[in-house]
C-alpha atoms as a PDB file:
ATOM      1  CA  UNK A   1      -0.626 -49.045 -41.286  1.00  0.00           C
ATOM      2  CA  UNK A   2       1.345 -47.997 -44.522  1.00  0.00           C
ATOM      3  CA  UNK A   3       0.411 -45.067 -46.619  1.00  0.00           C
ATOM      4  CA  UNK A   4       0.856 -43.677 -50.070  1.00  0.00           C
ATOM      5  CA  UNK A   5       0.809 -40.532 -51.588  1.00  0.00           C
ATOM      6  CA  UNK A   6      -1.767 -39.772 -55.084  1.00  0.00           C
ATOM      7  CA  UNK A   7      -3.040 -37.652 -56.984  1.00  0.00           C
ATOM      8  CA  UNK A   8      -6.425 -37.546 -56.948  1.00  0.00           C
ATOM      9  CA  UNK A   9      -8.472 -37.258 -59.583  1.00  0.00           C
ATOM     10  CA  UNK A  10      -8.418 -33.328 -59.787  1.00  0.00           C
ATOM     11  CA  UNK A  11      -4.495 -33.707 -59.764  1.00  0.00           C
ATOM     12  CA  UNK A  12      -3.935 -32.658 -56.175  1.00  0.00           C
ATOM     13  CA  UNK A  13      -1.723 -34.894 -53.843  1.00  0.00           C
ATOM     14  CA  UNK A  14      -3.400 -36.850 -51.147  1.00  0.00           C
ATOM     15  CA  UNK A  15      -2.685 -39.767 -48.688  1.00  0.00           C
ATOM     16  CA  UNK A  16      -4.006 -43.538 -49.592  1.00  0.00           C
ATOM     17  CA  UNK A  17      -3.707 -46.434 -47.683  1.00  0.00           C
ATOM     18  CA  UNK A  18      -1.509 -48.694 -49.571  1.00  0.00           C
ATOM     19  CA  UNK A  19      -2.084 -52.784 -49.542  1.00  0.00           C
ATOM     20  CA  UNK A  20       0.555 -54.981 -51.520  1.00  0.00           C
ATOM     21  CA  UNK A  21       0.288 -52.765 -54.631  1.00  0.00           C
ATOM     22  CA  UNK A  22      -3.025 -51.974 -53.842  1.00  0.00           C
ATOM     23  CA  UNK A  23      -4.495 -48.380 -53.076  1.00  0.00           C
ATOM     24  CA  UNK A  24      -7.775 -47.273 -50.899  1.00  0.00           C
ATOM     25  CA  UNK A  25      -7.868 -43.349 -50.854  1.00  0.00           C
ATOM     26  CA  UNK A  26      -8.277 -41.773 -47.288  1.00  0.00           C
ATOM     27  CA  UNK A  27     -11.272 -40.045 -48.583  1.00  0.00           C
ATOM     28  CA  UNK A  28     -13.268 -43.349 -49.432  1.00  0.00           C
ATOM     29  CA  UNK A  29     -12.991 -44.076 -45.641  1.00  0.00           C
ATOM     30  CA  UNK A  30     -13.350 -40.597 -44.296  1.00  0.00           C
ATOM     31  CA  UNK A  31     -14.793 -37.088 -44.288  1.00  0.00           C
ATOM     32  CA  UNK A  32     -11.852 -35.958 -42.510  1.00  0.00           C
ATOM     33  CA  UNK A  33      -8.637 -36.058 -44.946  1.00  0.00           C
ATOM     34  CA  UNK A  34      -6.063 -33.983 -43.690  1.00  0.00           C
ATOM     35  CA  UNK A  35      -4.115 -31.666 -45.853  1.00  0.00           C
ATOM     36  CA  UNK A  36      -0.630 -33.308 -46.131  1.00  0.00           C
ATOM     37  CA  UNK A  37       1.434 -31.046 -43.525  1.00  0.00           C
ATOM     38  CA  UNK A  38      -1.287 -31.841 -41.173  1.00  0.00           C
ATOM     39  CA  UNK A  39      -0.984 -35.824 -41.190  1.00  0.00           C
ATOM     40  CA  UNK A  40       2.588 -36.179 -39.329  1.00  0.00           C
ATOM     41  CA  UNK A  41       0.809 -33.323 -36.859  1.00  0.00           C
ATOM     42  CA  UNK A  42      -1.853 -36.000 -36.363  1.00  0.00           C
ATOM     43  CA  UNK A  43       0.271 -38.893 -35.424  1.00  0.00           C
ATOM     44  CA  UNK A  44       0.179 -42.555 -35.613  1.00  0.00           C
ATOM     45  CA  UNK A  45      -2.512 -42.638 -33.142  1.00  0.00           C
ATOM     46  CA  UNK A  46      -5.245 -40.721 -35.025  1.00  0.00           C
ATOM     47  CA  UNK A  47      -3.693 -43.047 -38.602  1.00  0.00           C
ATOM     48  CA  UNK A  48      -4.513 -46.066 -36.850  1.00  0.00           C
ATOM     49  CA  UNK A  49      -7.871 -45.012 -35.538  1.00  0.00           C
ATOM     50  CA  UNK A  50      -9.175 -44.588 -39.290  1.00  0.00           C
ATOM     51  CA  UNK A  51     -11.910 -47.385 -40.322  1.00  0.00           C
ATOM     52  CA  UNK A  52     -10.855 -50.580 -42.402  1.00  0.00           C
ATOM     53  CA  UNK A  53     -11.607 -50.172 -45.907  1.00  0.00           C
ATOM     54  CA  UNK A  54     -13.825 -52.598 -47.637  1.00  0.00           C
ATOM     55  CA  UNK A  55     -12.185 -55.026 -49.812  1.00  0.00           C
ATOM     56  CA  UNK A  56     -14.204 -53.859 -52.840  1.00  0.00           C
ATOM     57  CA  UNK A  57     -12.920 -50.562 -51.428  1.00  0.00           C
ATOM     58  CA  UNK A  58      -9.189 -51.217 -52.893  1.00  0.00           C
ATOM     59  CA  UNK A  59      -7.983 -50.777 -56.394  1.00  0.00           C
ATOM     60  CA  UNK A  60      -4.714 -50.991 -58.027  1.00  0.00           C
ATOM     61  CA  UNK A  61      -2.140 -48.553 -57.498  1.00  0.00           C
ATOM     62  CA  UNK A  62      -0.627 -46.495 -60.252  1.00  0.00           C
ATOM     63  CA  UNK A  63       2.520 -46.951 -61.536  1.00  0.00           C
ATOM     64  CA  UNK A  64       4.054 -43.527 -59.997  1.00  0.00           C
ATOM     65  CA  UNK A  65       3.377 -43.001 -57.009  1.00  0.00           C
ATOM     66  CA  UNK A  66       4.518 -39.591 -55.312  1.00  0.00           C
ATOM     67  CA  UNK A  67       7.184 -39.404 -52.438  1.00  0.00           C
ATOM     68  CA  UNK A  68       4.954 -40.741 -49.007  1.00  0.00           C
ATOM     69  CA  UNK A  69       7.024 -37.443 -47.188  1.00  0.00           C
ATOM     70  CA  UNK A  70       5.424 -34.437 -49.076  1.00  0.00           C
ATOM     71  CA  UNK A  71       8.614 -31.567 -48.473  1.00  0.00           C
ATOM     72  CA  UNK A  72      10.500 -32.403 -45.435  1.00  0.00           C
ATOM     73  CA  UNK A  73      12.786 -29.451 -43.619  1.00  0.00           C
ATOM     74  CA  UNK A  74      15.596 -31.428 -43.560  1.00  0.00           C
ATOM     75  CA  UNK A  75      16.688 -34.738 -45.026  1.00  0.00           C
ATOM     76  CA  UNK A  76      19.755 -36.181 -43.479  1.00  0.00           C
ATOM     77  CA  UNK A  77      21.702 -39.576 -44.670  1.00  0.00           C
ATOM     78  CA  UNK A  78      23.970 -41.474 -42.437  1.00  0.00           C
ATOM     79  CA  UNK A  79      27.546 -43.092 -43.982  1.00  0.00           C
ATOM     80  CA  UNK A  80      29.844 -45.912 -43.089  1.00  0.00           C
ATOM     81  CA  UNK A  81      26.969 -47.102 -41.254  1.00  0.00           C
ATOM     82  CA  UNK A  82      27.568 -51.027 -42.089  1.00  0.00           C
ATOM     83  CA  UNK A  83      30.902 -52.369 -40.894  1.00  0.00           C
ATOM     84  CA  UNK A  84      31.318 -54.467 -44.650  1.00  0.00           C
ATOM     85  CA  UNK A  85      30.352 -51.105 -46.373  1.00  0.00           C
ATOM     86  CA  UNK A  86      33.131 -49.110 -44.262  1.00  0.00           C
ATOM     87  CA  UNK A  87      35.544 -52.000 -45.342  1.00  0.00           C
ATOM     88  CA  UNK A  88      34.458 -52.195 -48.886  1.00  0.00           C
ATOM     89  CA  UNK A  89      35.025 -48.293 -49.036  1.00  0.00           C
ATOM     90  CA  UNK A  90      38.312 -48.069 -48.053  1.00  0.00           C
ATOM     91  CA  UNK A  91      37.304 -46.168 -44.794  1.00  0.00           C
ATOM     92  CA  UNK A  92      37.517 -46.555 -41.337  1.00  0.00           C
ATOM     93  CA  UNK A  93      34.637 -47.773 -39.154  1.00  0.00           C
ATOM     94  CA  UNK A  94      33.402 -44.158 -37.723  1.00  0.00           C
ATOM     95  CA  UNK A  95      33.155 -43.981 -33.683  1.00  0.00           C
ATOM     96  CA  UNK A  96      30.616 -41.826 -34.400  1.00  0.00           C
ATOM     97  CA  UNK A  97      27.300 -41.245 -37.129  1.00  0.00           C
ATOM     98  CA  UNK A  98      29.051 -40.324 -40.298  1.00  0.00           C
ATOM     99  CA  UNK A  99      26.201 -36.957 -40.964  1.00  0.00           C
ATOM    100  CA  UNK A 100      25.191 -35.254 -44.358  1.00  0.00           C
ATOM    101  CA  UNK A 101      22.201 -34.607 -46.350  1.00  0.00           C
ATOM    102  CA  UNK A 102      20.596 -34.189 -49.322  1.00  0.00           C
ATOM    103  CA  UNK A 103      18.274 -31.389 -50.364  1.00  0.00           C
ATOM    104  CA  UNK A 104      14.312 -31.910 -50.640  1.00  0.00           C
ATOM    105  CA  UNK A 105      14.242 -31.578 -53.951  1.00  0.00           C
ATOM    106  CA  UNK A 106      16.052 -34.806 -54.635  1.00  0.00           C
ATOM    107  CA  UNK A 107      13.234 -37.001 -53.746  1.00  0.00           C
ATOM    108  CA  UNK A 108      10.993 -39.025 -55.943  1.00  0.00           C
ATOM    109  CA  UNK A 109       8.077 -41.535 -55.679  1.00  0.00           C
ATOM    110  CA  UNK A 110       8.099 -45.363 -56.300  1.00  0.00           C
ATOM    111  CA  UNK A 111       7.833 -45.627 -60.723  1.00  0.00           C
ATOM    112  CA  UNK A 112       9.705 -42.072 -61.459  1.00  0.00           C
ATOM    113  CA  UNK A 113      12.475 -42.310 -63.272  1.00  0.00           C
ATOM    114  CA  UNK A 114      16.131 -41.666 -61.675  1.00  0.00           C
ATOM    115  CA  UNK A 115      17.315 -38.726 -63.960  1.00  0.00           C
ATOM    116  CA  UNK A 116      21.342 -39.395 -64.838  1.00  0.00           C
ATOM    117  CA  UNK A 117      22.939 -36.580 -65.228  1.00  0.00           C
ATOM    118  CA  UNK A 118      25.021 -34.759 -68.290  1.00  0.00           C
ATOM    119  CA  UNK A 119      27.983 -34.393 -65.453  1.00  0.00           C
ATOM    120  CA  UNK A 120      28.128 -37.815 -64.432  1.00  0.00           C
ATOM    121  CA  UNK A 121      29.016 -41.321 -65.588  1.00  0.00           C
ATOM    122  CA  UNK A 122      29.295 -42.745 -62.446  1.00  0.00           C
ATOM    123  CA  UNK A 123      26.221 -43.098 -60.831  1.00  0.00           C
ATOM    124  CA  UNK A 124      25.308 -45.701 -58.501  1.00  0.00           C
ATOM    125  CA  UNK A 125      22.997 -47.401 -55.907  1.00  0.00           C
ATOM    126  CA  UNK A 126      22.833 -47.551 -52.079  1.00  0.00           C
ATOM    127  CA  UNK A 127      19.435 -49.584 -50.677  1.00  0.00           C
ATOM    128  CA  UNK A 128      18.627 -47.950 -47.104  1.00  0.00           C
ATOM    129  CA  UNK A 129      15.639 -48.117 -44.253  1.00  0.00           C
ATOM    130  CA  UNK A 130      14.261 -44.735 -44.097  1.00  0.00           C
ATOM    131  CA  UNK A 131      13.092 -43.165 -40.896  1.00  0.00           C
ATOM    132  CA  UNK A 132      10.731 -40.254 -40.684  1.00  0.00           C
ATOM    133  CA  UNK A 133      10.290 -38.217 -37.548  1.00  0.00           C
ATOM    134  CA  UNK A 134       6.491 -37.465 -36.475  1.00  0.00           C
ATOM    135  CA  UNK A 135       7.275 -35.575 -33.154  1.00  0.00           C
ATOM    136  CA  UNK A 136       9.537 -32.480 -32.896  1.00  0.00           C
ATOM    137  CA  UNK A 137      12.190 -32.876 -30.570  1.00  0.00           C
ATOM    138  CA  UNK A 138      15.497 -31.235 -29.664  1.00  0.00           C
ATOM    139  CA  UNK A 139      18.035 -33.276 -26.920  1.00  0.00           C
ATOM    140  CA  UNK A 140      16.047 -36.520 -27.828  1.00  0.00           C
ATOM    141  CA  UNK A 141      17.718 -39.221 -25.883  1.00  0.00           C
ATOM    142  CA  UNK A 142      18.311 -42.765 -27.237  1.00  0.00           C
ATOM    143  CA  UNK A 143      15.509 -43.791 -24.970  1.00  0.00           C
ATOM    144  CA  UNK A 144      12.717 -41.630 -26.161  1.00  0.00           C
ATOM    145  CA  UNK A 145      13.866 -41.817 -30.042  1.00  0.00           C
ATOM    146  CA  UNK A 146      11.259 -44.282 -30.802  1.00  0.00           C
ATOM    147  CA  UNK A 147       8.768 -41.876 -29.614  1.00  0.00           C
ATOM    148  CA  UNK A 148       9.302 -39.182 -32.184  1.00  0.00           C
ATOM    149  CA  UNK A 149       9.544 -41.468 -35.139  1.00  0.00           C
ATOM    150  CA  UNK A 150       6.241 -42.018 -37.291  1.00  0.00           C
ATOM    151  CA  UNK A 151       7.358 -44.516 -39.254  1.00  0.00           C
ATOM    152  CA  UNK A 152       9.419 -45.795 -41.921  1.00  0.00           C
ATOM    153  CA  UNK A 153       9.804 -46.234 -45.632  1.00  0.00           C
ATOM    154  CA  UNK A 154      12.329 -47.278 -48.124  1.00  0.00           C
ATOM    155  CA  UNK A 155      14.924 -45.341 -49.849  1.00  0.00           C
ATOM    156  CA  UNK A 156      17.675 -44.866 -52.836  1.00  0.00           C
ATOM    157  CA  UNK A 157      20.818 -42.871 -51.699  1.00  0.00           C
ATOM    158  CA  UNK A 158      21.611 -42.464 -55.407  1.00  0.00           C
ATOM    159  CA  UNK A 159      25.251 -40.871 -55.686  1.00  0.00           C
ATOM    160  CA  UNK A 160      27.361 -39.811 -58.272  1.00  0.00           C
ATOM    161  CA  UNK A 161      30.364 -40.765 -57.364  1.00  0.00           C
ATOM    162  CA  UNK A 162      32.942 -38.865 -59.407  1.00  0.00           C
ATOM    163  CA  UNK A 163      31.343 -35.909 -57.825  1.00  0.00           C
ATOM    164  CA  UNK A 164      30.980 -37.382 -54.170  1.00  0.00           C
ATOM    165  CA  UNK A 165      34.872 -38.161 -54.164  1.00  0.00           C
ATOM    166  CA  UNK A 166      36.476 -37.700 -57.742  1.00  0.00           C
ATOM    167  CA  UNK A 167      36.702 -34.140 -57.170  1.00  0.00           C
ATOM    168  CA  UNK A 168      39.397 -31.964 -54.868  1.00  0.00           C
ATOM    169  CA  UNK A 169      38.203 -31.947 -51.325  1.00  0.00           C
ATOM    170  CA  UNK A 170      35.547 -34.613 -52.052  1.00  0.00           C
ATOM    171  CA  UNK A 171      32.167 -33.198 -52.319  1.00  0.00           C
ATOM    172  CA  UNK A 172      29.518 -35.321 -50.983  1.00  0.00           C
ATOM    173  CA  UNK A 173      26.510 -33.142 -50.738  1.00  0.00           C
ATOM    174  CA  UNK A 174      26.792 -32.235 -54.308  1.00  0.00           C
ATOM    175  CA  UNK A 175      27.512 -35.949 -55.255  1.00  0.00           C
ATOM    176  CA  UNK A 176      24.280 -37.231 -53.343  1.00  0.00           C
ATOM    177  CA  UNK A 177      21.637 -34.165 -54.231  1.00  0.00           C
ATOM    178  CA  UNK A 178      21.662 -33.961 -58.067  1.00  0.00           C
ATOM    179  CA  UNK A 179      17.763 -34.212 -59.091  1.00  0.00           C
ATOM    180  CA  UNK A 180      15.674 -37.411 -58.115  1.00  0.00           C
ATOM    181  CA  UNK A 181      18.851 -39.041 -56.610  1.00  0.00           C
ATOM    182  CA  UNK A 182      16.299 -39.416 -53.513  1.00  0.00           C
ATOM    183  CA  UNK A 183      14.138 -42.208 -54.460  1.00  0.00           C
ATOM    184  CA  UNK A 184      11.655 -42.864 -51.523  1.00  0.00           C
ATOM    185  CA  UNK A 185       8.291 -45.415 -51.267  1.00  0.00           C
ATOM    186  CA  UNK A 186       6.618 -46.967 -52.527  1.00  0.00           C
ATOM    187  CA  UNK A 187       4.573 -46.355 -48.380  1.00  0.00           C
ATOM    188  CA  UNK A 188       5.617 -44.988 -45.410  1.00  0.00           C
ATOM    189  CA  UNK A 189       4.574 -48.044 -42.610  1.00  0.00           C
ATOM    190  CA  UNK A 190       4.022 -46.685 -38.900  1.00  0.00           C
ATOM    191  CA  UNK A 191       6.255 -47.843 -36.372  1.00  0.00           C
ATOM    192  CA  UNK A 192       3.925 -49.846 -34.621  1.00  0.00           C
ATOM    193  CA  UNK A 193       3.663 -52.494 -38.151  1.00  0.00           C
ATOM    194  CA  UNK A 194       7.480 -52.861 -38.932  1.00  0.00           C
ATOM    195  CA  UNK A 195       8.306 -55.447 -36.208  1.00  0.00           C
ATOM    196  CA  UNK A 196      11.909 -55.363 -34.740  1.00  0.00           C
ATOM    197  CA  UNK A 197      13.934 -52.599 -36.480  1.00  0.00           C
ATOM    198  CA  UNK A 198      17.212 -54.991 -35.433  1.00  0.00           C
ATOM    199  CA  UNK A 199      16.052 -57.292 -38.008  1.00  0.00           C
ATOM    200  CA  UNK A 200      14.413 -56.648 -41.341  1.00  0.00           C
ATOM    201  CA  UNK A 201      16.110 -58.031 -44.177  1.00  0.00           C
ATOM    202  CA  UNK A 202      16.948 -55.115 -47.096  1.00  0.00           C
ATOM    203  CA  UNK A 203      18.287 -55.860 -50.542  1.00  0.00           C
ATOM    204  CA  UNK A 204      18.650 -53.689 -53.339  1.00  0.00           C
ATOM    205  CA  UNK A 205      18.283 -55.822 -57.561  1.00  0.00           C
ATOM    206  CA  UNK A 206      19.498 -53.814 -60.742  1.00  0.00           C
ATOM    207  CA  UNK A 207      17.640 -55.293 -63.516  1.00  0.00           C
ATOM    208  CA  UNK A 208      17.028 -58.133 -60.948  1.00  0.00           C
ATOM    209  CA  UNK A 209      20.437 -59.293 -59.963  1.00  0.00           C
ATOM    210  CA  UNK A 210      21.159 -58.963 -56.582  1.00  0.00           C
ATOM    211  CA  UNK A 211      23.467 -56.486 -55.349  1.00  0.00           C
ATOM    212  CA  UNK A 212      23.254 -55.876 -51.834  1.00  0.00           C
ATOM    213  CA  UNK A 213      21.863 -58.236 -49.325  1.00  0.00           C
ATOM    214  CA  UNK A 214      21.825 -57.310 -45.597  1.00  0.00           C
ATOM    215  CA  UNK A 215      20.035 -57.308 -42.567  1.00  0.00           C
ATOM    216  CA  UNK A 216      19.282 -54.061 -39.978  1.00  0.00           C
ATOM    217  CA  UNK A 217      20.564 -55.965 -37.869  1.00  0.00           C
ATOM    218  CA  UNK A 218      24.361 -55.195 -39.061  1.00  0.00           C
ATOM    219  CA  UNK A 219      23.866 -51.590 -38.472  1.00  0.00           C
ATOM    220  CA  UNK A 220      27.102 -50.000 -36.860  1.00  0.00           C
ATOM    221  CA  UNK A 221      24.573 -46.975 -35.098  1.00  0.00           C
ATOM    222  CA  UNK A 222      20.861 -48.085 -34.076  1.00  0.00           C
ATOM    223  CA  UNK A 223      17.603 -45.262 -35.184  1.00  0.00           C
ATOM    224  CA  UNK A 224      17.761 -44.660 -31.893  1.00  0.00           C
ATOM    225  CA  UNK A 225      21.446 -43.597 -31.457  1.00  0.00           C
ATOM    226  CA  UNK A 226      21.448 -42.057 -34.955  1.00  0.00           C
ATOM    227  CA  UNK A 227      18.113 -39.565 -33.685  1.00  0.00           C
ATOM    228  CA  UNK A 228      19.832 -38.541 -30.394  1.00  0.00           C
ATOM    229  CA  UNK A 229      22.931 -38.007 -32.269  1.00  0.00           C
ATOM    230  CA  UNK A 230      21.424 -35.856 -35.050  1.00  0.00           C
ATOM    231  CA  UNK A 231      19.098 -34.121 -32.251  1.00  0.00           C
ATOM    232  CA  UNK A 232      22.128 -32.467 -30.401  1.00  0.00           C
ATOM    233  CA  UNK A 233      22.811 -30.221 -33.296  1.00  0.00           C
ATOM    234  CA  UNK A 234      18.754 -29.759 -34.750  1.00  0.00           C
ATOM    235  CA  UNK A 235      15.226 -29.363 -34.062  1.00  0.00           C
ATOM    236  CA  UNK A 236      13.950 -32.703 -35.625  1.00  0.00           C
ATOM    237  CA  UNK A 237      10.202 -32.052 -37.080  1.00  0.00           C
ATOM    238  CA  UNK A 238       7.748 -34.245 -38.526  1.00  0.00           C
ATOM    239  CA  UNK A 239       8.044 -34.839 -41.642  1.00  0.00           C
ATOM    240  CA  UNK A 240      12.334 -34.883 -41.231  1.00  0.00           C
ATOM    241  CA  UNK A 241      13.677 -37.857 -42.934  1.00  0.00           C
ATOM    242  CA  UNK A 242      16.761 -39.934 -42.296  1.00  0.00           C
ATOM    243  CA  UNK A 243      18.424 -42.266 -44.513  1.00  0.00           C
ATOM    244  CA  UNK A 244      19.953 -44.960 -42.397  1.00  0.00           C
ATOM    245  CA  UNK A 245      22.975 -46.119 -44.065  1.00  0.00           C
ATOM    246  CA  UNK A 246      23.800 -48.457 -47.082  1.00  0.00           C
ATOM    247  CA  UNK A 247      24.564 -51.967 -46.566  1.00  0.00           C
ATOM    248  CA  UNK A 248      28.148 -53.694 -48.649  1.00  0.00           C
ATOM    249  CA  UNK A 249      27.837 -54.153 -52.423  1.00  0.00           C
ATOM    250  CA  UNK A 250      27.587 -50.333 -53.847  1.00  0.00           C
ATOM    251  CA  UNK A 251      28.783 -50.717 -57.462  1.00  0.00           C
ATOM    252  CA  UNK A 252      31.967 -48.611 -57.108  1.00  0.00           C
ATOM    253  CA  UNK A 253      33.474 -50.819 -54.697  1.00  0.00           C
ATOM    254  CA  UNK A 254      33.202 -53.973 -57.200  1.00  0.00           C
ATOM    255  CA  UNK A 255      35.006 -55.126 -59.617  1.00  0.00           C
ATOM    256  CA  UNK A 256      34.897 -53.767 -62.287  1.00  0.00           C
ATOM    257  CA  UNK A 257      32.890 -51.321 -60.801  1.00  0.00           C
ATOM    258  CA  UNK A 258      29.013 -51.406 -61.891  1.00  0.00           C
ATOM    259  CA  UNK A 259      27.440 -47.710 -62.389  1.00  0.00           C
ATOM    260  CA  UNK A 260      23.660 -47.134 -63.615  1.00  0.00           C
ATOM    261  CA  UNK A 261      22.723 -46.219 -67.157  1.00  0.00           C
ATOM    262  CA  UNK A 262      19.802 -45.268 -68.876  1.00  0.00           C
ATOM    263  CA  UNK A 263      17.265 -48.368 -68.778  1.00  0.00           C
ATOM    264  CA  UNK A 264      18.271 -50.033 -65.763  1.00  0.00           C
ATOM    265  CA  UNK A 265      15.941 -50.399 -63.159  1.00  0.00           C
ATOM    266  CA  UNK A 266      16.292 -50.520 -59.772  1.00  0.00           C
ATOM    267  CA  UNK A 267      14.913 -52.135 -56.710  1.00  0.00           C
ATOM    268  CA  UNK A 268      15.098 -51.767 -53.091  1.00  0.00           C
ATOM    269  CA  UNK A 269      13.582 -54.226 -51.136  1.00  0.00           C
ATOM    270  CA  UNK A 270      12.629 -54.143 -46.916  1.00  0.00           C
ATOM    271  CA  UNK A 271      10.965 -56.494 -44.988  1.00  0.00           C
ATOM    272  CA  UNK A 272       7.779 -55.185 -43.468  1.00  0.00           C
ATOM    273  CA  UNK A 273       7.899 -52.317 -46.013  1.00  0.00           C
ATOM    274  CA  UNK A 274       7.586 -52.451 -49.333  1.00  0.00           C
ATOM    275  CA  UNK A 275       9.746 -52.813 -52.699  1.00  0.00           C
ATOM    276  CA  UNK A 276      10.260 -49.632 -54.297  1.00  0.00           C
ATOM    277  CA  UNK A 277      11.566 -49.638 -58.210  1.00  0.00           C
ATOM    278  CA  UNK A 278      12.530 -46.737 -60.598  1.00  0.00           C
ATOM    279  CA  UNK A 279      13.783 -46.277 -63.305  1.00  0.00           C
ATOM    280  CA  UNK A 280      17.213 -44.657 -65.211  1.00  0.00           C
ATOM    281  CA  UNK A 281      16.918 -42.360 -67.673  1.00  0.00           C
ATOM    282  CA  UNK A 282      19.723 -40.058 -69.290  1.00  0.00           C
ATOM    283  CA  UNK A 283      19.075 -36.457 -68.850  1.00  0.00           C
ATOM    284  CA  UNK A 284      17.520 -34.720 -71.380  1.00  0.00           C
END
């Protein structure tokens, strides 16, 4: 099933089921909406025991749409994680999950705007599969990953790259956390609807060119590997997400190099998932 976060109509964020840019509130189908922090809690099981909606129960979707995780704990993004993206980087291919993170209050729904900041002029793209966790865990072993996953949704790794690596030391968490460079949506899909995670075709379009083209299946580190790697070190909770890695054709490593400006727009598109678009503004 995929799922959206609303508002509803007294301006309060709630969960919708979400149909190919259409929208069916939970609370059209049931007495029993759960406050947000309680739906990862619930689990896939109790999501996919909810009734169909009617079709006259569907309507269109707003524009904006609100990040499908509400406030995760932690939000972790894999690097180097596609061999042609190591190579087009400069970098080695890592014998181990290349691990940082953004903060929380990065993220953004499917329609708002990517903010570019006063610091920056080179921002840029990275299209990624984004897993969320639905089952705490601690020592999760590749085997078991798939258990603790809930599902999965699409994401931006925005990055400013003259902060990520134009300054002494490189800084990557401040180059990959300014405000809204977390673009996530436009649904979070449960596991048990996104077919084979080995092979769902993602591509991300700026002002619809093409610019990345891939398939999961060129991952360097599987979800799997990348959860048990992650889980030696944390507590994963529901709710955690995990940006998977970017796939070759980032703007920096082309030539010349292509960086976002105000009006662009962006795209990200997975199989099985969704396209989610925002788009660039100049900060205010």
């Amino acid at each position: 099933m995929a799922l959206c976060r609303i508002n509803d109509g007294d301006g309060h964020p709630t969960y919708a089921m979400y149909r190919h840019g259409q929208i069916c509130p939970l609370s059209t189908i049931t007495d029993d909406v759960p406050v947000e922090a309680e739906l990862f809690d619930r689990g896939i099981d109790w999501v996919g025991s909810l009734p169909q909606p009617a079709e006259d129960d569907w309507q269109a979707a707003p524009e904006t749409l609100l990040p499908p995780i509400p406030n995760p704990e932690k939000c972790f993004c894999i690097g180097l994680n596609y061999i042609e993206h190591a190579n087009e980087s400069g970098s080695d291919v890592p014998d181990q999950p290349v691990v940082f993170n953004k903060m929380p209050s990065a993220l953004i729904g499917h329609g708002q705007s990517i903010c570019l900041p006063k610091v920056s002029n080179k921002v840029d793209f990275e299209g990624e599969l984004v897993a969320v966790i639905g089952k705490s865990g601690r020592h999760i072993t590749a085997e078991d990953a798939m258990d603790h996953v809930f599902g999965f949704t699409c994401g931006n790794d925005v990055s400013a790259r003259d902060w990520q690596k134009g300054v002494p030391q490189q800084q990557w968490l401040l180059g990959k956390t300014f405000d809204t460079f977390g673009p996530v949506g436009p649904c979070l899909v449960t596991t048990d609807e996104v077919g084979d995670l080995n092979q769902l075709n993602i591509r991300l379009l700026l002002n619809d060119q093409v610019m990345q083209d891939s398939n999961t299946r060129h991952l360097i580190f599987s979800i799997p590997t990348l959860i048990a790697h992650i889980s030696q070190i944390v507590t994963l909770r529901p709710g955690d997400i995990i940006f998977t890695g970017t796939p070759p054709g980032v703007g920096a490593a082309r030539t010349p190099p292509v960086f976002m400006k105000p009006g662009d727009v962006c795209s990200v598109e997975i199989e099985n998932i969704g396209t989610l678009t925002n788009h660039c503004k100049a900060e205010a």
